[in-house]
Protein backbone atom coordinates (compact mmCIF):
# COMPACT_ATOMS: atom_id res chain seq x y z
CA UNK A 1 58.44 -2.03 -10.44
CA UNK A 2 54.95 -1.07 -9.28
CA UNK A 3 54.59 1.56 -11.73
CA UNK A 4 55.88 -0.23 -14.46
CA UNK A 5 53.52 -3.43 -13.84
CA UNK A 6 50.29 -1.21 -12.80
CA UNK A 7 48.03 -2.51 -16.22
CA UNK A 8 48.65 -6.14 -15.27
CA UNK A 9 47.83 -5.57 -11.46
CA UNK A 10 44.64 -4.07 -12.67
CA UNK A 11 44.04 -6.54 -15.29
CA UNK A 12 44.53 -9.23 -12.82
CA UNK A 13 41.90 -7.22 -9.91
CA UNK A 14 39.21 -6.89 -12.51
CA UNK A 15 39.79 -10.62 -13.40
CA UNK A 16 39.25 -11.20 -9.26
CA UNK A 17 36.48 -8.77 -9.37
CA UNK A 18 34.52 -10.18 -12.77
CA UNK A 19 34.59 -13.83 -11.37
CA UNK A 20 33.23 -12.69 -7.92
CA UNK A 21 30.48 -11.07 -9.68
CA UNK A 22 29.73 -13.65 -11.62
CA UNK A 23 29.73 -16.34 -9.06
CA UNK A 24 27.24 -13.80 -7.03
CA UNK A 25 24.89 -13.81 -10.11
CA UNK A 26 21.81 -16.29 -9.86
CA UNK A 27 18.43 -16.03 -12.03
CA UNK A 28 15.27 -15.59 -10.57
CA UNK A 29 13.70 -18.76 -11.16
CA UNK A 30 9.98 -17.95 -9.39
CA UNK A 31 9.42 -15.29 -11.89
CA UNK A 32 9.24 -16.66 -15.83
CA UNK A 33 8.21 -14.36 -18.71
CA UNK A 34 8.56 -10.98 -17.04
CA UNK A 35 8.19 -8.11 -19.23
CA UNK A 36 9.48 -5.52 -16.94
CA UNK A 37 11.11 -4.85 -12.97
CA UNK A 38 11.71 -2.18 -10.37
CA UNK A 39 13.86 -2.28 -8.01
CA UNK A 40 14.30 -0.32 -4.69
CA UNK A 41 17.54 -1.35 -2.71
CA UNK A 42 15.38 -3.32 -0.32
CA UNK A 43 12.85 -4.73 -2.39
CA UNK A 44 11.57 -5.75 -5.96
CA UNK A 45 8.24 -6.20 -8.68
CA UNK A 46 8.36 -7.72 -11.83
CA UNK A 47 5.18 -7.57 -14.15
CA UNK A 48 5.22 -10.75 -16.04
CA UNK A 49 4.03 -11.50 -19.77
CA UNK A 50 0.44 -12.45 -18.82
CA UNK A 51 0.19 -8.59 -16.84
CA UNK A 52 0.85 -10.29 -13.37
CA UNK A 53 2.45 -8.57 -10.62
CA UNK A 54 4.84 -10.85 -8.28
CA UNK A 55 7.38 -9.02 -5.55
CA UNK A 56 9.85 -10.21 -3.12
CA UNK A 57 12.27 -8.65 -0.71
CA UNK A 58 12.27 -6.68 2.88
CA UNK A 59 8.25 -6.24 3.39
CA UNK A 60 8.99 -4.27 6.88
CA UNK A 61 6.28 -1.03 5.63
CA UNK A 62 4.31 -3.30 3.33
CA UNK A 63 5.34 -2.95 0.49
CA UNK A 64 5.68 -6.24 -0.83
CA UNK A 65 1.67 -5.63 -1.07
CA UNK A 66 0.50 -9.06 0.15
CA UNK A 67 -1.70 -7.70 3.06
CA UNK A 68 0.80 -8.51 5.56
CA UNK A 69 3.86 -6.62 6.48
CA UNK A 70 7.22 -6.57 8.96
CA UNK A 71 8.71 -10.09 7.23
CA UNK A 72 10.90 -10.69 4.95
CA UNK A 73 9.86 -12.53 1.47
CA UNK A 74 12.76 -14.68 -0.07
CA UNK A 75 10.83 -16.02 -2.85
CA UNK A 76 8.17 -13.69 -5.34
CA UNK A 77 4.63 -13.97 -4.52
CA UNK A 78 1.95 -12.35 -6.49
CA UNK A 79 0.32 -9.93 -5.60
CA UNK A 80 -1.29 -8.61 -8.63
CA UNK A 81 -3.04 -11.73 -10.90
CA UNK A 82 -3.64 -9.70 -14.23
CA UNK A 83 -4.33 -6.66 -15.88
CA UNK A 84 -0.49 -4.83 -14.24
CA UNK A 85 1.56 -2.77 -17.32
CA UNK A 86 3.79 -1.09 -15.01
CA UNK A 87 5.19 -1.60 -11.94
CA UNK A 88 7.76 1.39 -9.93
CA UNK A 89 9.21 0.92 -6.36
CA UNK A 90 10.79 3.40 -4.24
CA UNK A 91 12.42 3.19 -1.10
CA UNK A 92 9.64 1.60 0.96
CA UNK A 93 6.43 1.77 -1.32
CA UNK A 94 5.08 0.90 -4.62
CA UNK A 95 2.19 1.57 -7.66
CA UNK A 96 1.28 -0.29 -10.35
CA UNK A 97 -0.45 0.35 -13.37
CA UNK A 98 -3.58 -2.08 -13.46
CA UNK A 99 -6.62 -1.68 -16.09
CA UNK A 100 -5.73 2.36 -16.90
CA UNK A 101 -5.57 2.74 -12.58
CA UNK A 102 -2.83 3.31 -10.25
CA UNK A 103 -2.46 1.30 -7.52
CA UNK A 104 -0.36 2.12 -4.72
CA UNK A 105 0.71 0.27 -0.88
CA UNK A 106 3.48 0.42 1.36
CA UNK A 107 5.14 2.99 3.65
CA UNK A 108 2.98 6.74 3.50
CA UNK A 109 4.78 8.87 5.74
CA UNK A 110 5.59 10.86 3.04
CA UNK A 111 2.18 10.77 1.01
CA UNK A 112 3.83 8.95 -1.61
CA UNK A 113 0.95 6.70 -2.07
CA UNK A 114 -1.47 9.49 -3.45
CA UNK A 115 -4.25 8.92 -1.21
CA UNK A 116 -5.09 12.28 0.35
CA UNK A 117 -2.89 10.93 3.63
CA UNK A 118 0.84 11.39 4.52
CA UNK A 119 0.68 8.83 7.75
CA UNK A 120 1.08 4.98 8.15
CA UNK A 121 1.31 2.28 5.79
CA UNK A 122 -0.97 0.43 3.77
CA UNK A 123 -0.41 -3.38 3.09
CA UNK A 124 -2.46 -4.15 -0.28
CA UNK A 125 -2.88 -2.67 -3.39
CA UNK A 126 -5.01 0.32 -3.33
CA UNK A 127 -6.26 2.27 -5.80
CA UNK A 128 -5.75 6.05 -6.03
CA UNK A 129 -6.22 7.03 -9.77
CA UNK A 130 -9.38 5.27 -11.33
CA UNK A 131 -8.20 5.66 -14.78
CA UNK A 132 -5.92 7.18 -17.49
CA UNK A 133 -2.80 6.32 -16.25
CA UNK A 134 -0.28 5.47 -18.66
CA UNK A 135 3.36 5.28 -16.69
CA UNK A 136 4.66 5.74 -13.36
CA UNK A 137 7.61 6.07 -11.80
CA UNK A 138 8.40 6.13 -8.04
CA UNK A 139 11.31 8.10 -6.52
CA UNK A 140 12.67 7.07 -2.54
CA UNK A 141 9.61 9.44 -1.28
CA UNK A 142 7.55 10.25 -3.78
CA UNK A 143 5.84 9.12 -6.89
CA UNK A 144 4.59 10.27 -10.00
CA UNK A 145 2.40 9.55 -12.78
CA UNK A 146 1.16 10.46 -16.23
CA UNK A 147 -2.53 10.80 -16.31
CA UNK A 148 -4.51 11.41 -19.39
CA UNK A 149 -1.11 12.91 -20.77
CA UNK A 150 -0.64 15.51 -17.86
CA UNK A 151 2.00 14.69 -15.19
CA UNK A 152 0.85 14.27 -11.59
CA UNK A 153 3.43 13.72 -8.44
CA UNK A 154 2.98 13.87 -4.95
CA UNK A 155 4.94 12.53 -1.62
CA UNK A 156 8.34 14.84 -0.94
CA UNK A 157 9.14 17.85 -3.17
CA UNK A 158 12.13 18.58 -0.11
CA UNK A 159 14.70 19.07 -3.08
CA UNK A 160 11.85 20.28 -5.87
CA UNK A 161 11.20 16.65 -7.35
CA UNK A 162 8.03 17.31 -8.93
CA UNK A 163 9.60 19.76 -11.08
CA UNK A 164 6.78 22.32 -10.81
CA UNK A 165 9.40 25.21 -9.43
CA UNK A 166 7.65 24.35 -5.96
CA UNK A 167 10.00 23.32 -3.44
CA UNK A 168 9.18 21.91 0.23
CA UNK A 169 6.31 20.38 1.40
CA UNK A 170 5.33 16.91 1.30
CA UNK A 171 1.55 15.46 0.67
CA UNK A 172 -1.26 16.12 -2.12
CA UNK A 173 -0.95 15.70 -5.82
CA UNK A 174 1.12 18.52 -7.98
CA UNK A 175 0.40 19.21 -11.59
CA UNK A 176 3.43 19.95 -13.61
């Protein structure tokens, strides 16, 4: 009987399944016009329209970036007010693309935030790239970024992330 009934039992799970989803499914209402987001699985930025950035979520290494840290932030606040094109999070940090800069905060035990240290955690935007940047993208421990059309990442290479045939190593910033 099982077998012979086994498209309608999943037919009817998925049904069960679809409706839970889409009962758990709620806009973000704090955050109009946003023109892209990056989520970590703690933690989120979205750059809005008008090149603000506004994030929300666990802010326990500061990287929520709104000088404070070890709370948790149910609604967005901004922490950017202009000038942001790009936005990446990774596991406990964050950079943003401000004005042709990078600006990074959050957890650095790692030296994902690019500024020359690999300890502690910094709780506001800070700049470490003064211009040329045109992306970046943030992995759990590391970061990288495309400056004046070269690629630049630093934080963990443990499992060869930058991609420079390195491997190992954690800290400064890797041409590839």
């Amino acid at each position: 009987l099982l077998a012979r009934n086994w498209p309608y039992i999943i037919a009817a799970l998925l049904a069960v399944m679809n409706t839970a989803i889409a009962e758990a499914v709620a806009p973000v209402t704090d955050v109009l016009d946003v023109r892209q987001i990056s989520l970590s699985d703690q933690f989120g930025c979205a750059v809005t329209l008008g090149g603000a950035l506004r994030c929300y979520g666990d802010n326990s290494h500061g990287q929520i970036g709104n000088g404070t840290s070890g709370t948790r932030l149910k609604l967005p606040v901004q922490v950017i007010a202009s000038g942001v094109s790009a936005v990446a999070t990774g596991r406990l940090h964050a950079c943003a693309v401000v004005n042709g800069a990078l600006l990074c905060w959050g957890d650095n035990n790692f030296g994902q935030l690019g500024n020359g240290s690999d300890r502690g955690i910094v709780v506001r935007p800070t700049q470490v790239i003064a211009n040329g940047v045109t992306a970046v993208a943030a992995g759990a421990v590391h970061t990288c970024a495309l400056v004046s059309g070269a690629l630049q990442c630093w934080g963990s290479n443990r499992f060869g992330q930058f991609g420079s045939g390195a491997g190992r190593g954690k800290g400064g910033k890797v041409i590839s």
